[in-house]
Protein backbone atom coordinates (compact mmCIF):
# COMPACT_ATOMS: atom_id res chain seq x y z
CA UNK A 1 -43.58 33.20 6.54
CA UNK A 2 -43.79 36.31 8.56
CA UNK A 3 -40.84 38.80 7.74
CA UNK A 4 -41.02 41.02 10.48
CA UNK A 5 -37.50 42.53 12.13
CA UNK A 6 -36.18 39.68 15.05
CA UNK A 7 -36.96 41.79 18.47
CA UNK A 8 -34.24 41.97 20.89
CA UNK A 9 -36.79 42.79 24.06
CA UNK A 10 -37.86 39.10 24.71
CA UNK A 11 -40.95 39.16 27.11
CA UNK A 12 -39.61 35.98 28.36
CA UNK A 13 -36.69 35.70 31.05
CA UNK A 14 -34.17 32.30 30.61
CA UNK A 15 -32.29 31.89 33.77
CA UNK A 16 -28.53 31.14 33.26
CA UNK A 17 -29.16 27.12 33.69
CA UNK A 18 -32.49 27.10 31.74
CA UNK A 19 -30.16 28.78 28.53
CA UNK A 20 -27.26 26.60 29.21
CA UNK A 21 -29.30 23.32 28.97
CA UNK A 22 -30.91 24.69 25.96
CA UNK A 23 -27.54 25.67 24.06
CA UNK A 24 -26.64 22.04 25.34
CA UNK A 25 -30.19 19.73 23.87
CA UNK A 26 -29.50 21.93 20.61
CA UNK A 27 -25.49 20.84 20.14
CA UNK A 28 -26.65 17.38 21.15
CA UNK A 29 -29.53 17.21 18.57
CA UNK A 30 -27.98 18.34 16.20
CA UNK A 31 -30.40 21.00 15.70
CA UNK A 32 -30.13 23.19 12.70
CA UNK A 33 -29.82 27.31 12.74
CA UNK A 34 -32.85 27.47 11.05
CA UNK A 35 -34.88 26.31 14.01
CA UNK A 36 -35.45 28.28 17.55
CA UNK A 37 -36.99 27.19 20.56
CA UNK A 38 -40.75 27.70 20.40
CA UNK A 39 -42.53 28.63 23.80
CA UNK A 40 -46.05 29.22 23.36
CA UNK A 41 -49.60 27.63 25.62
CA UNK A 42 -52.28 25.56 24.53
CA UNK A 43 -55.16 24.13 26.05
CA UNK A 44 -55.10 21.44 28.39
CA UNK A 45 -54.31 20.13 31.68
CA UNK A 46 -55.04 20.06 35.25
CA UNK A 47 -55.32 24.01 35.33
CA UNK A 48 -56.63 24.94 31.77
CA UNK A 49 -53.45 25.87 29.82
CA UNK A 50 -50.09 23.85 29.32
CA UNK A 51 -46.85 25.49 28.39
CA UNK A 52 -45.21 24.47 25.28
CA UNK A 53 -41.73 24.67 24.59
CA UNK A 54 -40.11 22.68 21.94
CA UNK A 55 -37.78 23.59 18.84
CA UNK A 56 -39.81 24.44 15.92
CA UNK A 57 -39.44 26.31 12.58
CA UNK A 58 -40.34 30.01 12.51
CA UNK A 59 -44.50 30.09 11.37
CA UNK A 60 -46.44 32.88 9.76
CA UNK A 61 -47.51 34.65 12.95
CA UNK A 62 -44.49 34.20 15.15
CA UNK A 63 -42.80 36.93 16.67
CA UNK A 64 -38.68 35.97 16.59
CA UNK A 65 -36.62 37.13 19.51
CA UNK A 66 -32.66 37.03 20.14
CA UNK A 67 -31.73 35.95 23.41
CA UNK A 68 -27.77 35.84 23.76
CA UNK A 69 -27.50 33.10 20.92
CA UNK A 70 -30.93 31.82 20.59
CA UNK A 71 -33.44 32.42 18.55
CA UNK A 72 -37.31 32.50 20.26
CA UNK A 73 -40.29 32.18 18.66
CA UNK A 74 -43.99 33.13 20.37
CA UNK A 75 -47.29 33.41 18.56
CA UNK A 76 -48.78 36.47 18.72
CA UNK A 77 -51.99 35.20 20.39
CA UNK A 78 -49.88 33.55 23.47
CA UNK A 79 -47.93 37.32 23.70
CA UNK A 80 -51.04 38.10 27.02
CA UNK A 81 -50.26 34.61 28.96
CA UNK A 82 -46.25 34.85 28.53
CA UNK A 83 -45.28 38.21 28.97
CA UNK A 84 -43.34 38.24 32.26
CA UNK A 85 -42.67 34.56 32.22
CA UNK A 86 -39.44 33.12 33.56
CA UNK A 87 -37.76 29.79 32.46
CA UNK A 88 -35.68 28.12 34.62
CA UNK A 89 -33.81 24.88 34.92
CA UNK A 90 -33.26 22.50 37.95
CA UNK A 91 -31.24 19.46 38.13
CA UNK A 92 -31.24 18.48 41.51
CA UNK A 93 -32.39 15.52 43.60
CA UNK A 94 -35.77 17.20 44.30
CA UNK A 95 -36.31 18.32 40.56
CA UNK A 96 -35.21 17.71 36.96
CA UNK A 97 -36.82 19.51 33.77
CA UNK A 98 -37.61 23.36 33.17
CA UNK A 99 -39.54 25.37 35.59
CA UNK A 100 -41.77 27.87 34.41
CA UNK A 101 -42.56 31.10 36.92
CA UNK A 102 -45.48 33.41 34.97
CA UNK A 103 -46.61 35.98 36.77
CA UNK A 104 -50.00 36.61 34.65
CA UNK A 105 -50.94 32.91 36.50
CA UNK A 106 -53.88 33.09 38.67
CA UNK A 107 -53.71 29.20 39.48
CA UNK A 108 -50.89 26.70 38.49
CA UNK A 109 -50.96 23.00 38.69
CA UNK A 110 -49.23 21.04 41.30
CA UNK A 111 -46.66 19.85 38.49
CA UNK A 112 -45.95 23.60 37.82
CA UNK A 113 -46.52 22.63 33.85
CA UNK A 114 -50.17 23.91 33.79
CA UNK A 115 -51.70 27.21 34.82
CA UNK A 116 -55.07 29.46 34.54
CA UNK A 117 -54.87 33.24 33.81
């Protein structure tokens, strides 16, 4: 396991509602303190890239971030396509789920959950 110093400067921007229903899917879980919400790419869908972002276990090359109360963890290699990103969350009659707004996009999807860069 990488032992490297938690930053504090997260590249990535959580909107009030996107770290509210985070706090809230990790009381009703039951998610353990050990874990921290994992946002990272991978290849795939309509655009080339997907976005994931799922609680995980800190790996070897993980960067950890501290954001208010939560802990993040990005690969290193994903570092280029998130830097700048912005979470949000909608719950609305339009929208439900996480919205993700990355600047370093030079096409997204129509769903918003897939992007080129």
């Amino acid at each position: 396991m990488n032992t490297t110093a938690v930053q504090t400067s997260c590249p990535i921007n959580l909107t009030d509602p996107a770290y509210r229903e985070l706090q809230q899917l990790l009381q009703e879980k039951s998610i353990s303190g050990e874990y921290g919400l994992r946002i990272g790419v991978k290849g795939g869908g309509c655009s080339g890239l997907s976005y994931i972002l799922g609680f995980d276990l800190k790996k070897e090359h993980d960067v950890e971030y501290q954001v208010q109360e939560l802990k993040i963890f990005i690969n290193q290699a994903h570092g280029m396509y998130l830097a700048g990103l912005e979470i949000d969350y909608h719950n609305d009659l339009n929208n439900r789920g996480f919205i993700f707004n990355n600047p370093n996009a030079t096409e997204t999807c129509g769903c918003g959950s897939s992007f080129s860069a």
